[in-house]
N, C-alpha and C. Protein backbone atom coordinates (compact mmCIF):
# COMPACT_ATOMS: atom_id res chain seq x y z
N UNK A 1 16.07 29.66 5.22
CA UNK A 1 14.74 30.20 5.06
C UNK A 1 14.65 31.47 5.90
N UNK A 2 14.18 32.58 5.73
CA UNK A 2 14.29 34.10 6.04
C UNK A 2 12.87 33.78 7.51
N UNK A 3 13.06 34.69 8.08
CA UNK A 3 12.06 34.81 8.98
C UNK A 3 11.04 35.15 8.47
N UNK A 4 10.59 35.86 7.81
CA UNK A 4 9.08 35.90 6.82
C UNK A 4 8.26 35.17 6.42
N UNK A 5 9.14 33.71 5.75
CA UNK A 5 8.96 33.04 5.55
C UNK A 5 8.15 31.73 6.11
N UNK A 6 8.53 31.72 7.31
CA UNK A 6 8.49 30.49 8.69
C UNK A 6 7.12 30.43 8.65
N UNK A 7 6.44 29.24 8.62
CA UNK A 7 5.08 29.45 9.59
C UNK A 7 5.19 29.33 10.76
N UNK A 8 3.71 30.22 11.29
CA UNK A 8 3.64 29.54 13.00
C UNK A 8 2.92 28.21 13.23
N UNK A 9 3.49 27.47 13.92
CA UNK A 9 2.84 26.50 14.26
C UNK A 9 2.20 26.60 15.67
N UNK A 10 0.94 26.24 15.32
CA UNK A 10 -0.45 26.20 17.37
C UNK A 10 0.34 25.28 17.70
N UNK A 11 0.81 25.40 19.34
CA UNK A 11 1.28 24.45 20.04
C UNK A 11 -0.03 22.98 20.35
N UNK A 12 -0.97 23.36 20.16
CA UNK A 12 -1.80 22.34 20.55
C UNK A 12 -1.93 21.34 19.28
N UNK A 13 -1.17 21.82 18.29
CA UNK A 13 -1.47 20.50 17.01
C UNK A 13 -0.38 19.84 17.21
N UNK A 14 0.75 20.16 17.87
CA UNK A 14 1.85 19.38 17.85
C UNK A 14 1.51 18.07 18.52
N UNK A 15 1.69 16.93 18.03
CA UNK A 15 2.18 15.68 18.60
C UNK A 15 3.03 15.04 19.67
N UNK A 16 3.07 14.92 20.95
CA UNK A 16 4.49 14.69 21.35
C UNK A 16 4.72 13.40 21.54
N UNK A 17 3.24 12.49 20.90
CA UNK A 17 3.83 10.42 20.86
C UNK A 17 4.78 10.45 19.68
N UNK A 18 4.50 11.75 18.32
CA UNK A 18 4.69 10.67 17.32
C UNK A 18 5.69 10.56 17.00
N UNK A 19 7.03 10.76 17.63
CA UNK A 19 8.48 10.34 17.45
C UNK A 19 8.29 8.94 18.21
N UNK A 20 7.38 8.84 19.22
CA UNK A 20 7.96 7.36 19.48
C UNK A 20 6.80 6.64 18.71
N UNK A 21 5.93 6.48 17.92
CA UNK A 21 5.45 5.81 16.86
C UNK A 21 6.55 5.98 16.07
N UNK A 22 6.77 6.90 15.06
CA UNK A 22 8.24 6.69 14.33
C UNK A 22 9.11 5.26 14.69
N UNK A 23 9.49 5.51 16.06
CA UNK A 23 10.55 4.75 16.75
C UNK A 23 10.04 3.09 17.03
N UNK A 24 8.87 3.28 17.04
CA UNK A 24 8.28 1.92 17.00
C UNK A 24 7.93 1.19 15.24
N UNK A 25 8.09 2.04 14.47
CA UNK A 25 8.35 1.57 12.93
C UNK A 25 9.10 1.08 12.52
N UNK A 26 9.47 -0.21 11.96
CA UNK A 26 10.56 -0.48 11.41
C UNK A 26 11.56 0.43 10.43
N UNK A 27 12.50 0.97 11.05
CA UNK A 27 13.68 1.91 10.14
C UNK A 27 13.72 3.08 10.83
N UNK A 28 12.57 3.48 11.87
CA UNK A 28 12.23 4.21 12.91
C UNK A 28 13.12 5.02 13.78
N UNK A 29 13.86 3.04 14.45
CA UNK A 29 14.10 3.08 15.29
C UNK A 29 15.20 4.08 15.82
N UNK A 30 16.09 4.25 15.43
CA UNK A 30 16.90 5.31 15.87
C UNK A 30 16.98 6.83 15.85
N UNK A 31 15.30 7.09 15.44
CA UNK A 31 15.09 8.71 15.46
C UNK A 31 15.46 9.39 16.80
N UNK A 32 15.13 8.87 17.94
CA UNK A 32 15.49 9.81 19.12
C UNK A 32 17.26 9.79 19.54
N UNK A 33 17.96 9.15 18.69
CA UNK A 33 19.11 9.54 19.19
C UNK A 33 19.90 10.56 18.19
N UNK A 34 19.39 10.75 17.06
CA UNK A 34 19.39 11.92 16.63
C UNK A 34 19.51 13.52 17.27
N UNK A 35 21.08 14.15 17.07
CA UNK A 35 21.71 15.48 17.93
C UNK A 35 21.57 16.19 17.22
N UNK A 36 21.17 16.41 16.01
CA UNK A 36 21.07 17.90 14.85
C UNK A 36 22.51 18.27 14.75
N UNK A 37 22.95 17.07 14.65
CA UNK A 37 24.35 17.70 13.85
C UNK A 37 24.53 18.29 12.38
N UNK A 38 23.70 17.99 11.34
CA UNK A 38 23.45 18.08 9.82
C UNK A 38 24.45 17.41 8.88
N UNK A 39 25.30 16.36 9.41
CA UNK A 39 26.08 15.61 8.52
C UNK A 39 25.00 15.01 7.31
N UNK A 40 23.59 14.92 7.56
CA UNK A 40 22.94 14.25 6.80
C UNK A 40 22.41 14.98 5.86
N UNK A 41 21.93 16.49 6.32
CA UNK A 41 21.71 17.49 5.04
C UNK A 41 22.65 17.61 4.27
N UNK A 42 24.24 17.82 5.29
CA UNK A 42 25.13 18.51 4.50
C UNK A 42 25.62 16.84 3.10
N UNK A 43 25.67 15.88 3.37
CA UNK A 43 26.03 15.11 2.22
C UNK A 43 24.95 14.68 1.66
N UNK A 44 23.64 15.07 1.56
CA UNK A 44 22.23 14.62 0.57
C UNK A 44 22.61 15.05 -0.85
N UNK A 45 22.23 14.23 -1.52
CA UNK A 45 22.49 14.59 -2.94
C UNK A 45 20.86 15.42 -3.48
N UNK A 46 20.52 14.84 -3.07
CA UNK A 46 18.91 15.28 -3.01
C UNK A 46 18.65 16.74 -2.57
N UNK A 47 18.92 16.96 -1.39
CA UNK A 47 19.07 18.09 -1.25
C UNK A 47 19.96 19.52 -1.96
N UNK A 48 20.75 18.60 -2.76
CA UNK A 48 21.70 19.98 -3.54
C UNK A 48 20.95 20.22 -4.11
N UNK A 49 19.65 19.58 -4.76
CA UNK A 49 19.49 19.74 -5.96
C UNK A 49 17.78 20.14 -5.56
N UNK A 50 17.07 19.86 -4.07
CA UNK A 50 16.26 20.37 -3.66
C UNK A 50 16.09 20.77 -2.54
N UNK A 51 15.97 22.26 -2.62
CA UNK A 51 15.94 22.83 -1.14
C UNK A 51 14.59 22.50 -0.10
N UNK A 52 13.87 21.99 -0.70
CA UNK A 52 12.87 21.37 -0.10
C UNK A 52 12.83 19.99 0.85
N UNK A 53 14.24 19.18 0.39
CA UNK A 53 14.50 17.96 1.14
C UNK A 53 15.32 18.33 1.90
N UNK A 54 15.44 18.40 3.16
CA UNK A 54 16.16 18.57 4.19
C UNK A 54 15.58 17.52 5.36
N UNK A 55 16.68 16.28 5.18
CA UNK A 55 16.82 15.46 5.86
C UNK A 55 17.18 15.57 7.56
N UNK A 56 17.53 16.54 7.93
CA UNK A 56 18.27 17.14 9.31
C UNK A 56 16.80 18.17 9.68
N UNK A 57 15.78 19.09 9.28
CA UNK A 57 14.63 19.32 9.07
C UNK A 57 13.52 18.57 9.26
N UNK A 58 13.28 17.44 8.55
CA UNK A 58 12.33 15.84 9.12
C UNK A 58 12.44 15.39 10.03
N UNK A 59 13.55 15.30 10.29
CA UNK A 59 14.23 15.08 11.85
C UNK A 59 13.74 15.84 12.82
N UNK A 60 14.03 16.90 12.58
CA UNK A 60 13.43 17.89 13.39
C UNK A 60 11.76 18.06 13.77
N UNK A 61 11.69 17.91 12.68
CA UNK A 61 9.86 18.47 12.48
C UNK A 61 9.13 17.01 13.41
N UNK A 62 10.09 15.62 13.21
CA UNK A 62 9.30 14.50 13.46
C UNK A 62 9.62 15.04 15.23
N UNK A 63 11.03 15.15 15.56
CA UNK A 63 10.85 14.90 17.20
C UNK A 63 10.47 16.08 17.96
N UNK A 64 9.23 17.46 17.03
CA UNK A 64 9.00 18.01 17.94
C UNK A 64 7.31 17.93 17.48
N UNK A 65 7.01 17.11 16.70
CA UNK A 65 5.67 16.01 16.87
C UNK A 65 4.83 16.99 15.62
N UNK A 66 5.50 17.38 14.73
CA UNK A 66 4.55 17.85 13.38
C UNK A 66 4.18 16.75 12.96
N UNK A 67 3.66 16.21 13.83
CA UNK A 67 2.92 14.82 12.42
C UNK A 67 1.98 15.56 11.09
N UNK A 68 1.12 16.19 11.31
CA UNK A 68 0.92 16.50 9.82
C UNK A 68 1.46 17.29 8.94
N UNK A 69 2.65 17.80 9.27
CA UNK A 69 2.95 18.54 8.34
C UNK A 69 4.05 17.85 8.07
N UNK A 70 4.48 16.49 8.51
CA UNK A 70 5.46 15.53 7.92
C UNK A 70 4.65 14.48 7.32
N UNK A 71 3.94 14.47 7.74
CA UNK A 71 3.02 13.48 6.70
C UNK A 71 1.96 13.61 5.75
N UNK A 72 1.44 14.60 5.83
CA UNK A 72 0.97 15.06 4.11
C UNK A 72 2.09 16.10 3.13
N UNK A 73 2.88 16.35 3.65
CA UNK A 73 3.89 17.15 2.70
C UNK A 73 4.02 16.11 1.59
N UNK A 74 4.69 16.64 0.42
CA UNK A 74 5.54 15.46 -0.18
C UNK A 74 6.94 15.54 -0.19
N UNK A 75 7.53 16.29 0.84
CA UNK A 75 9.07 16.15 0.66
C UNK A 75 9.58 14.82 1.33
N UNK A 76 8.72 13.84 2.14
CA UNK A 76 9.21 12.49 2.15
C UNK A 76 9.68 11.57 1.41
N UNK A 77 8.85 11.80 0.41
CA UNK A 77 8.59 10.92 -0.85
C UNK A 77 10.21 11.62 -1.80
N UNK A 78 10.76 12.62 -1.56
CA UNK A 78 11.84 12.99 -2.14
C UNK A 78 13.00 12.33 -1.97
N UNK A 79 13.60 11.64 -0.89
CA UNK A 79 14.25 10.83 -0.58
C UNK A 79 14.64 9.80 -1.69
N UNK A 80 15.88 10.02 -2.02
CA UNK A 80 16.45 8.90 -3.61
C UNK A 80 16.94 7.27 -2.65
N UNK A 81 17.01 7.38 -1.51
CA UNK A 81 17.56 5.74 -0.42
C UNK A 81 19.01 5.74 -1.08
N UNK A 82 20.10 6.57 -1.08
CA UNK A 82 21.36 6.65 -1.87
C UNK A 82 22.04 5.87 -0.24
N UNK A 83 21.64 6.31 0.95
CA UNK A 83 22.49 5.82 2.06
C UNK A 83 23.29 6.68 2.36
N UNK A 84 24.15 7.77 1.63
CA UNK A 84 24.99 8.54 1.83
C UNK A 84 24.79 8.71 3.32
N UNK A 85 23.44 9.54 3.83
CA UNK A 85 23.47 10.03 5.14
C UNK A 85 23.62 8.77 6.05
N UNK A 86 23.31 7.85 5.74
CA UNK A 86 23.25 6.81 6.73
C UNK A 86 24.75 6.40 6.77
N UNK A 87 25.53 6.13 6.15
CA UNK A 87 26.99 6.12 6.10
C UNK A 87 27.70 7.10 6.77
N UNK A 88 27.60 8.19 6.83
CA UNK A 88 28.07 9.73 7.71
C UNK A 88 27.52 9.71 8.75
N UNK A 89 26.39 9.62 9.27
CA UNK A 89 25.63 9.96 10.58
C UNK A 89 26.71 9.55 11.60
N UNK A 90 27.32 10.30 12.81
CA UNK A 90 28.05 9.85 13.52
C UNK A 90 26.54 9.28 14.84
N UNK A 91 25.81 9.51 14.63
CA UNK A 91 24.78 8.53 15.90
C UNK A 91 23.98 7.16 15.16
N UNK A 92 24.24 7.12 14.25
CA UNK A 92 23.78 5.68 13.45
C UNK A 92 22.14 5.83 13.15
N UNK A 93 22.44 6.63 13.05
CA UNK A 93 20.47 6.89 12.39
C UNK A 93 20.63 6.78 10.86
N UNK A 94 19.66 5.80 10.99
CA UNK A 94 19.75 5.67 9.38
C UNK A 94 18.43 6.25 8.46
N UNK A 95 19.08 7.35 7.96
CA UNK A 95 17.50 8.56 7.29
C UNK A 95 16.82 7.93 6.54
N UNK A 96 17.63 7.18 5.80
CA UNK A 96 16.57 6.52 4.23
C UNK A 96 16.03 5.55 4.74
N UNK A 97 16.63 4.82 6.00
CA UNK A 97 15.20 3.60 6.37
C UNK A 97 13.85 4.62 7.25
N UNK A 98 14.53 5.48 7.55
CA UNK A 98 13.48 6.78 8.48
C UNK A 98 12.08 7.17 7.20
N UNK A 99 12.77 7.59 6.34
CA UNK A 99 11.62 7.91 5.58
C UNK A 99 10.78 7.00 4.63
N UNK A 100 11.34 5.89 5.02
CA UNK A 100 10.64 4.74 4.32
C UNK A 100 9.28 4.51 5.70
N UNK A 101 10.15 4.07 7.06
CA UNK A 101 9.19 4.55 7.80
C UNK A 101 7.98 5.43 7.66
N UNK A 102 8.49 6.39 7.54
CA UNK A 102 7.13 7.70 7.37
C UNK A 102 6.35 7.29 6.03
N UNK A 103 7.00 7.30 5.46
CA UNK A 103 6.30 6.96 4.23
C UNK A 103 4.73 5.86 4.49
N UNK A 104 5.60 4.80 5.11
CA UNK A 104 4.65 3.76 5.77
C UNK A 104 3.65 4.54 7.00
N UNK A 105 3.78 5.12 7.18
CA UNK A 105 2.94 5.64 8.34
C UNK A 105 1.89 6.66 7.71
N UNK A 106 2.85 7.47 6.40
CA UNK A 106 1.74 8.22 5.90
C UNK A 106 0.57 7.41 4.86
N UNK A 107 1.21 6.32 4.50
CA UNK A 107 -0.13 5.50 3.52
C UNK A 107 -1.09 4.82 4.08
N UNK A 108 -0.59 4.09 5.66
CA UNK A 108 -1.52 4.06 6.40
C UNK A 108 -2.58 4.76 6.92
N UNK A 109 -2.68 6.08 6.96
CA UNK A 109 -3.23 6.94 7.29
C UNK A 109 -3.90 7.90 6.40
N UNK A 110 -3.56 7.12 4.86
CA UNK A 110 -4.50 7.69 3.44
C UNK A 110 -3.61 8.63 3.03
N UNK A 111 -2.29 9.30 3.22
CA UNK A 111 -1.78 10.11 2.13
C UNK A 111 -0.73 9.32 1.60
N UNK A 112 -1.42 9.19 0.24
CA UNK A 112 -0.74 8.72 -0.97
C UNK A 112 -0.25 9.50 -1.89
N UNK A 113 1.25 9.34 -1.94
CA UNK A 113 1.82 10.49 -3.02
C UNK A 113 0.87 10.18 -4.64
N UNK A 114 0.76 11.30 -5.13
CA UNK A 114 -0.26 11.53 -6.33
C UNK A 114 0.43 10.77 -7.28
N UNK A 115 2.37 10.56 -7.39
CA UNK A 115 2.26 9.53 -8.45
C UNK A 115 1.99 8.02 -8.31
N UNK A 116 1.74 7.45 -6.49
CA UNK A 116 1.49 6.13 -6.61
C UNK A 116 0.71 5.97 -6.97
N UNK A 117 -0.49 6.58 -6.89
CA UNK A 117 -1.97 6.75 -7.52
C UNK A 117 -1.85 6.50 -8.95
N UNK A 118 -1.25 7.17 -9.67
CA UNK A 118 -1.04 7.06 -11.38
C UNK A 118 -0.32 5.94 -11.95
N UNK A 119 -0.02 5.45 -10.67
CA UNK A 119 1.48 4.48 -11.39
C UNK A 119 0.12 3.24 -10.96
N UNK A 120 -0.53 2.90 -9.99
CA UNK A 120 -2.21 2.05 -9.79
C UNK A 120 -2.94 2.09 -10.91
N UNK A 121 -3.29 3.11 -11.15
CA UNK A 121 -4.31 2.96 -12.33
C UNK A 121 -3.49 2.75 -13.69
N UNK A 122 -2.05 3.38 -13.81
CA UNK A 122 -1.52 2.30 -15.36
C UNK A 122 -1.44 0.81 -14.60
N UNK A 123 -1.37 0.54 -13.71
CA UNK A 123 -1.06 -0.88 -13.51
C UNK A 123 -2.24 -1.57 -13.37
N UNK A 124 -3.43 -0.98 -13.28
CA UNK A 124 -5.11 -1.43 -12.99
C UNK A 124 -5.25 -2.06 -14.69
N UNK A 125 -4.79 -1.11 -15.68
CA UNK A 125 -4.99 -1.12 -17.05
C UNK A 125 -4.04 -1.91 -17.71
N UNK A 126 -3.39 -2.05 -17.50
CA UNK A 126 -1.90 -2.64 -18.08
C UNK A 126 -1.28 -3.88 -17.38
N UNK A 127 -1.41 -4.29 -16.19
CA UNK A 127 -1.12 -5.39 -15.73
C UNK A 127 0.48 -4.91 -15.61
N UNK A 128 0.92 -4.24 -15.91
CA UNK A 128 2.28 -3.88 -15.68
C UNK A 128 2.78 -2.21 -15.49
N UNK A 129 3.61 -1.39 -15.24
CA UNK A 129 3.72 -0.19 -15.43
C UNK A 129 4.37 0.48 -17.13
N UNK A 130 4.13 -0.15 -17.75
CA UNK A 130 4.53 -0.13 -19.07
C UNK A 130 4.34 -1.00 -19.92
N UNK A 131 2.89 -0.57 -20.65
CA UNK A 131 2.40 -1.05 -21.77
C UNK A 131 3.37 -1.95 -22.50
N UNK A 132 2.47 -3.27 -22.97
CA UNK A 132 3.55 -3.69 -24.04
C UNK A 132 2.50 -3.85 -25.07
N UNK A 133 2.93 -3.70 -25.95
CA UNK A 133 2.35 -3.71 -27.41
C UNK A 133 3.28 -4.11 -28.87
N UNK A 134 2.55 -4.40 -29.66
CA UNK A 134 3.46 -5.35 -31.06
C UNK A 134 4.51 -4.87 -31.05
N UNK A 135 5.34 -3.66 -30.97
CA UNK A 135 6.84 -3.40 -31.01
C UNK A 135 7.38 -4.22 -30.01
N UNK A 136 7.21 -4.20 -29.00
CA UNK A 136 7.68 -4.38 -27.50
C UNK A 136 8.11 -6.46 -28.05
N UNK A 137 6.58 -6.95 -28.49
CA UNK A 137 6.61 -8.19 -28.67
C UNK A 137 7.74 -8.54 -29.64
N UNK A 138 7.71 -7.62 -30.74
CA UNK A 138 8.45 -7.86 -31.98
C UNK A 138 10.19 -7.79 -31.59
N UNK A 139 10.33 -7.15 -30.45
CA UNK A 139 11.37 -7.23 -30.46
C UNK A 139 12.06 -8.34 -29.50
N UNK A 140 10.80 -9.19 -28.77
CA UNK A 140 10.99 -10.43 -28.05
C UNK A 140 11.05 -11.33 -28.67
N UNK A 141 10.70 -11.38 -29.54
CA UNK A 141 10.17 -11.93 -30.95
C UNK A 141 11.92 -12.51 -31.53
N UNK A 142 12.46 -11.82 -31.77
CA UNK A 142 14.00 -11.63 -32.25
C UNK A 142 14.99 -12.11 -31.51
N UNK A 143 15.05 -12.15 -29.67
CA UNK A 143 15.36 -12.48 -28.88
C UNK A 143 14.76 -13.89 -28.45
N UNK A 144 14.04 -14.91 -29.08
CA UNK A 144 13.58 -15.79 -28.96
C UNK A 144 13.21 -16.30 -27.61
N UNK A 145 12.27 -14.61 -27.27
CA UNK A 145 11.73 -14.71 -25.91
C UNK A 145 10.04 -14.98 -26.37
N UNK A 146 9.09 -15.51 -25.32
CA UNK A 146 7.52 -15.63 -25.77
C UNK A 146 7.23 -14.20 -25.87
N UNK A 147 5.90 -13.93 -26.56
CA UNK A 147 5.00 -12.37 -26.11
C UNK A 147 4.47 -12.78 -24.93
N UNK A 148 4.68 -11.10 -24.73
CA UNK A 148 3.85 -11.09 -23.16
C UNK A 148 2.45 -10.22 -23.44
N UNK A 149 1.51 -10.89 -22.73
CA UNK A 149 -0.06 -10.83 -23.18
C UNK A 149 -0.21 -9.16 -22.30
N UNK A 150 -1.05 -8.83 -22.17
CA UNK A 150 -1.94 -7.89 -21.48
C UNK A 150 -3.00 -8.09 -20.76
N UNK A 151 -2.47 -8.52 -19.60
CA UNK A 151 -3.76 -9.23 -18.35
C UNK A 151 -3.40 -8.23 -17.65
N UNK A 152 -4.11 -8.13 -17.32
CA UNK A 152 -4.41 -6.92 -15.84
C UNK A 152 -5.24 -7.21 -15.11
N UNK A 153 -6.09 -8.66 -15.27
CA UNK A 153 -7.11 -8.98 -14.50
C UNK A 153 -6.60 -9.18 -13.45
N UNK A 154 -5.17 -10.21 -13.10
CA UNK A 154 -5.21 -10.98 -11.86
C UNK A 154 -4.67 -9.19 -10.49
N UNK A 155 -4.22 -8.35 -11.25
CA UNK A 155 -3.47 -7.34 -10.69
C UNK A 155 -4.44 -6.64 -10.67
N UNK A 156 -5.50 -6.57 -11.23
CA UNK A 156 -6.39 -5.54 -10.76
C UNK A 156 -7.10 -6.32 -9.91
N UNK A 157 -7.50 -7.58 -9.26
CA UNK A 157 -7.82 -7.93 -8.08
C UNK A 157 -7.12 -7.55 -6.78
N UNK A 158 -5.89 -7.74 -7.28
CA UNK A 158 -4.81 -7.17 -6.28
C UNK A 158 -5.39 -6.02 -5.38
N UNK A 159 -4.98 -5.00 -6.18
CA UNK A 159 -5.03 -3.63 -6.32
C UNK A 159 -7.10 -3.49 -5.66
N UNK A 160 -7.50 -4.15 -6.42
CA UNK A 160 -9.04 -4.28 -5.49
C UNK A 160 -9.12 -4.69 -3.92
N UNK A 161 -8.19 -5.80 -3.83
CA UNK A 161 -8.35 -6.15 -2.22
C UNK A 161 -7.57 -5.25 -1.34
N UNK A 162 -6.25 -4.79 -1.87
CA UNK A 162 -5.46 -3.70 -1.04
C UNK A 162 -6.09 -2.28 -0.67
N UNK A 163 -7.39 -2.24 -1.81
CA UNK A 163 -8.13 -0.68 -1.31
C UNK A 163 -7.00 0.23 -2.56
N UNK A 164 -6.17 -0.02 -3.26
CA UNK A 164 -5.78 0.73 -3.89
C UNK A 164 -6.57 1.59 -5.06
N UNK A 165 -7.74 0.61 -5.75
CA UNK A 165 -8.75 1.11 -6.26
C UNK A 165 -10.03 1.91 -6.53
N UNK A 166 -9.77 1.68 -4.82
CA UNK A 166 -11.38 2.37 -4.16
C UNK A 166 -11.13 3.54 -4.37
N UNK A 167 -12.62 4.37 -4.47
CA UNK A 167 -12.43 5.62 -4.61
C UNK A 167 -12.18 7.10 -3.69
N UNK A 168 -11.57 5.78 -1.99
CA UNK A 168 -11.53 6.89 -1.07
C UNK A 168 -9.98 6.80 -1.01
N UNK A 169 -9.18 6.24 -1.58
CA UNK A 169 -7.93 6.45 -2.16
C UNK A 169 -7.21 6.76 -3.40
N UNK A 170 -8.48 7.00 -4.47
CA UNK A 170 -7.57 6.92 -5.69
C UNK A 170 -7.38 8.42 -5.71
N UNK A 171 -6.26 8.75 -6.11
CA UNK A 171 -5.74 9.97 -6.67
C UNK A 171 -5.70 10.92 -5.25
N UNK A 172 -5.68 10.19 -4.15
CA UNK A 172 -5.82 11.20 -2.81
C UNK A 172 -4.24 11.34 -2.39
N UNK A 173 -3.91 12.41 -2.82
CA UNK A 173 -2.28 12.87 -2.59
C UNK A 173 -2.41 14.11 -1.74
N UNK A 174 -2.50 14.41 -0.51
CA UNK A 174 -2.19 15.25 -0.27
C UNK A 174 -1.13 16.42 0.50
C-alpha cells in the first residue's frame, strides 16, 4: 500500500486492552506471541486472491489496539478457516481460530456481516437456507425419502429469542 494511501490513525482511539480481550477469547489465545514474521500472509490462499485479507495486518492492527477498525471492517469475515497459516506459523498462533475469535467479539458488539443478516431473514421465511418446493420434494420423492414441509415457525422463534430479528440488528453490517 503506497504512502498516500495510509490513513492516520488519533492515538487516543487506539485500544491498548483489546489484544488481551482477543487473548482472553477462545482461539484468541495466542495473539501476543505473534513476531510479524508473515509466514501467514505469505501462504493465505485468500489473500492471493484478496489484497484486502492480510492475515499478518489483523495481527497487527489487533496488537496495536484498532479495535474498530478490526471490528467493523469486513475483511474478518474473509477468512476461508483453510488452516494453511496455522500449519506454517513458526510461534503456533493459530489465525483461523483468531478470526473466528474476532468475529465473536464483533457480533457481540452488533457488527453483523450484511450476509448473516440475509442468510436470517431467508431462514426467518424458509425454516431453512434454501427453499424447498415441489421439485426439491419430487425428487425425494424418487429417492424414497419423506417431503420436507416449510416450517419456519419453530426457527423463527429461535432467531426471535437470539435478537437476530429485532430491528436493532437486522441488516446492521457495518
Amino acid at each position: 500500500m503506497s504512502q498516500r494511501h495510509r490513513k492516520k490513525i488519533a492515538i487516543d482511539s487506539l485500544d491498548s486492552t483489546f489484544k488481551f480481550q482477543v487473548a482472553r477469547e477462545r482461539g484468541g489465545e495466542m495473539i501476543v506471541r505473534c513476531f510479524d514474521c508473515g509466514t501467514c500472509s505469505a501462504s493465505c490462499p485468500v489473500r492471493q486472491v484478496n489484497e484486502r485479507f492480510n492475515p499478518r495486518r489483523i495481527v497487527h492492527m489487533v496488537l496495536l489496539g484498532m479495535r474498530q477498525q478490526v471490528l467493523t471492517d469486513d475483511f474478518v469475515w474473509l477468512c476461508a478457516s483453510c488452516y494453511t497459516c496455522q500449519e506454517r506459523c513458526p510461534q503456533g498462533v493459530k489465525i483461523a481460530d483468531l478470526m473466528i475469535a474476532l468475529r465473536n467479539i464483533a457480533v457481540r458488539e452488533g457488527h453483523i456481516h450484511p450476509f448473516f443478516s440475509v442468510q436470517m431473514k431467508i431462514l426467518s421465511k424458509a425454516g431453512r437456507l434454501m427453499e424447498i418446493g415441489d421439485l426439491e420434494n419430487k425428487k425425494r420423492c424418487r429417492f424414497n425419502l419423506p417431503p420436507l414441509r416449510q416450517d419456519a415457525s419453530q426457527v423463527r422463534v429461535l432467531l426471535e429469542k437470539s435478537g437476530f430479528l429485532s430491528d436493532d440488528k437486522e441488516g446492521k453490517g457495518d
